[in-house]
C-alpha atoms as a PDB file:
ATOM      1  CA  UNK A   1     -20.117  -6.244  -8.318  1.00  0.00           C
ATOM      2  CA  UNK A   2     -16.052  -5.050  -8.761  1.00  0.00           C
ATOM      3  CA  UNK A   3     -15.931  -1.511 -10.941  1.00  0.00           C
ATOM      4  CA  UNK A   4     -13.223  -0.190 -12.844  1.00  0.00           C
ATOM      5  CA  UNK A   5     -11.926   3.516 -11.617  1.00  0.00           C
ATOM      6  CA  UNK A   6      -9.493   5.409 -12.292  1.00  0.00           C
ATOM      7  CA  UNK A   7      -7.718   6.890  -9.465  1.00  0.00           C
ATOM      8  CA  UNK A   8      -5.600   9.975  -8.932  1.00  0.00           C
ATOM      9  CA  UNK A   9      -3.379  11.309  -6.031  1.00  0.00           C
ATOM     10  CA  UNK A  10      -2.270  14.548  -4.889  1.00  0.00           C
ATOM     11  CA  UNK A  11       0.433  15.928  -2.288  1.00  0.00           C
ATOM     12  CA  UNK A  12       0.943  13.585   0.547  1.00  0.00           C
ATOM     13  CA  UNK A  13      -0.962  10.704  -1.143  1.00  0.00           C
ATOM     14  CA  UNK A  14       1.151  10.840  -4.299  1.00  0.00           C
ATOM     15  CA  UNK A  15       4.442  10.016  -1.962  1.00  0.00           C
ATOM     16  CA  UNK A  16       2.852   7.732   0.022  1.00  0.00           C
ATOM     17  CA  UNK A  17       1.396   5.625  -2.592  1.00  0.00           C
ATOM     18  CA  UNK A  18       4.312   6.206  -5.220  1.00  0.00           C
ATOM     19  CA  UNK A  19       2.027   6.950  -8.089  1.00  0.00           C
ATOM     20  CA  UNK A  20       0.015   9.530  -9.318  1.00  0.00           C
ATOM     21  CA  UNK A  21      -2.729   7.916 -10.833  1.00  0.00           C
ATOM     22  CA  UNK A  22      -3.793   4.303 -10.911  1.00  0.00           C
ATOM     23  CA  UNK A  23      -6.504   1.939 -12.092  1.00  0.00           C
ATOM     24  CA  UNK A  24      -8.436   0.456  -9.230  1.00  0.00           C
ATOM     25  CA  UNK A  25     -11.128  -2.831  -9.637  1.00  0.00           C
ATOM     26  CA  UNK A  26     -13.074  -2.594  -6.007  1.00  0.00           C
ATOM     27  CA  UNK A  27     -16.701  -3.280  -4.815  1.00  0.00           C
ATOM     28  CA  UNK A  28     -16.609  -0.135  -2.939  1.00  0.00           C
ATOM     29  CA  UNK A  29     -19.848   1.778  -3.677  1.00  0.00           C
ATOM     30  CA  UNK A  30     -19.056   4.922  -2.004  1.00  0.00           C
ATOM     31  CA  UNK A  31     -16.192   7.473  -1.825  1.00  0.00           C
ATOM     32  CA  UNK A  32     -15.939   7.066   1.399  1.00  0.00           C
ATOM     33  CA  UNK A  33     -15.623   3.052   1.388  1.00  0.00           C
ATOM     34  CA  UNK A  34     -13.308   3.874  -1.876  1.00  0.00           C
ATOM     35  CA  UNK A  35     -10.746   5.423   0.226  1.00  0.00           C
ATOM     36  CA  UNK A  36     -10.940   3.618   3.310  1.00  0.00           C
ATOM     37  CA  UNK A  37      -9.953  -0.035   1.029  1.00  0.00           C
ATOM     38  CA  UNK A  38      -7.094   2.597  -0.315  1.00  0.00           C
ATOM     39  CA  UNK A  39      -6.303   3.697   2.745  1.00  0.00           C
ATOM     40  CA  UNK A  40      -5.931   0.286   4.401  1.00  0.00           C
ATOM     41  CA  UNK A  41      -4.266  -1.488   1.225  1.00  0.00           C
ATOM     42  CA  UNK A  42      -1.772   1.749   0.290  1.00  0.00           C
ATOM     43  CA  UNK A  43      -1.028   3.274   4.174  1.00  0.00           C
ATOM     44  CA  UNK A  44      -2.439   6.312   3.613  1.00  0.00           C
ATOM     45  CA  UNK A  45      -1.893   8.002   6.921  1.00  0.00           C
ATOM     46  CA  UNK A  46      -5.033  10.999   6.762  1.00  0.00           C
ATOM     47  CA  UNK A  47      -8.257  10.407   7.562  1.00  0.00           C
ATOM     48  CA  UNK A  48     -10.881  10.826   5.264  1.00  0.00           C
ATOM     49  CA  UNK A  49     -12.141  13.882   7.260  1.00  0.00           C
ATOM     50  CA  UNK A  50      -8.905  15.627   6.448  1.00  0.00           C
ATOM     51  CA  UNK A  51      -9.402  15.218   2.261  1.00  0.00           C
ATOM     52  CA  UNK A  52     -12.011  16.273  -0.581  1.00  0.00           C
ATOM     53  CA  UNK A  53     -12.925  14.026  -3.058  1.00  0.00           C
ATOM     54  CA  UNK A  54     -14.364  14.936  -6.627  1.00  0.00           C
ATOM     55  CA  UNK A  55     -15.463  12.209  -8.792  1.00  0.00           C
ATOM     56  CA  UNK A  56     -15.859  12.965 -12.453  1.00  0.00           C
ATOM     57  CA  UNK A  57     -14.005  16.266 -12.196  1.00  0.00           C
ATOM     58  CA  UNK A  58     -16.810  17.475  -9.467  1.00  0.00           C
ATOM     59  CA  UNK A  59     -16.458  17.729  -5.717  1.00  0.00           C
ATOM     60  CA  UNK A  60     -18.833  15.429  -3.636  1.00  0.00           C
ATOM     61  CA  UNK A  61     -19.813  14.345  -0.258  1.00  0.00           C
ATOM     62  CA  UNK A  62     -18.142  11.297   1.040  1.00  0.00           C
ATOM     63  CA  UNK A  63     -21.478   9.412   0.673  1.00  0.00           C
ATOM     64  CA  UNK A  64     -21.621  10.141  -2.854  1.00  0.00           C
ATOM     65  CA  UNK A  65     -21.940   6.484  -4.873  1.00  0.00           C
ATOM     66  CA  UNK A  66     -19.254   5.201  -7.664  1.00  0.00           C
ATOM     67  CA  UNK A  67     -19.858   3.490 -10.428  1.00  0.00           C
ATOM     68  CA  UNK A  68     -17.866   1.948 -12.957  1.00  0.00           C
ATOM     69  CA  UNK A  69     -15.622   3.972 -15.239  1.00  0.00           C
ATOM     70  CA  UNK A  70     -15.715   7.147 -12.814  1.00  0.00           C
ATOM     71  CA  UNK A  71     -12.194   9.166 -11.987  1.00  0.00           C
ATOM     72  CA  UNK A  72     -11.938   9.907  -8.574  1.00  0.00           C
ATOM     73  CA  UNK A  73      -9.664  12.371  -7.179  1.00  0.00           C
ATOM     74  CA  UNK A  74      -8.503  12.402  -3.500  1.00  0.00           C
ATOM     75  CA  UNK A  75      -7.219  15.706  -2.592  1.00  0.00           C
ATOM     76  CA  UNK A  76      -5.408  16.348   0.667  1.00  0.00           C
ATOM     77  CA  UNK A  77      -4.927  19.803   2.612  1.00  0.00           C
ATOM     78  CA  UNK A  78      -2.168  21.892   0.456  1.00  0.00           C
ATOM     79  CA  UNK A  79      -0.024  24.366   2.388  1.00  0.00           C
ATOM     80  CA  UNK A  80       1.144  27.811   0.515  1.00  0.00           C
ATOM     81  CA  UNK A  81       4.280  29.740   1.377  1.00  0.00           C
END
């Protein structure tokens, strides 16, 4: 069954995909599957292993399920200077 998320991007991802934020319909029931569809559809050049994800404002493991309505933030390595 497709679910509704909302979507944000960070960093890298933001210039890659051209947005900050979108709304996504998917069948994707985990994080993981979430951002591999992105990641495929969008270009995203990291690897999964390279980002954190938080859905609902909350950091999770990769395996963690989605479910319609959540936010889910993918959040690339940030370098300081």
């Amino acid at each position: 069954m497709k679910k509704s998320l909302h979507v944000r991007y960070f960093a890298v991802l933001r210039e890659q995909r051209g947005l900050g934020e979108e709304r996504v319909s998917t069948g994707a029931a985990t994080a993981a599957e979430l951002y591999e569809e992105l990641r495929a559809r969008h270009g995203f050049t990291l690897r999964a292993d390279r980002l954190r994800v938080a859905v609902n404002d909350e950091f999770e493991p990769w395996g963690a399920a989605i479910r319609d309505g959540d936010s889910v933030v993918f959040i690339p390595p940030v370098a300081g200077g």
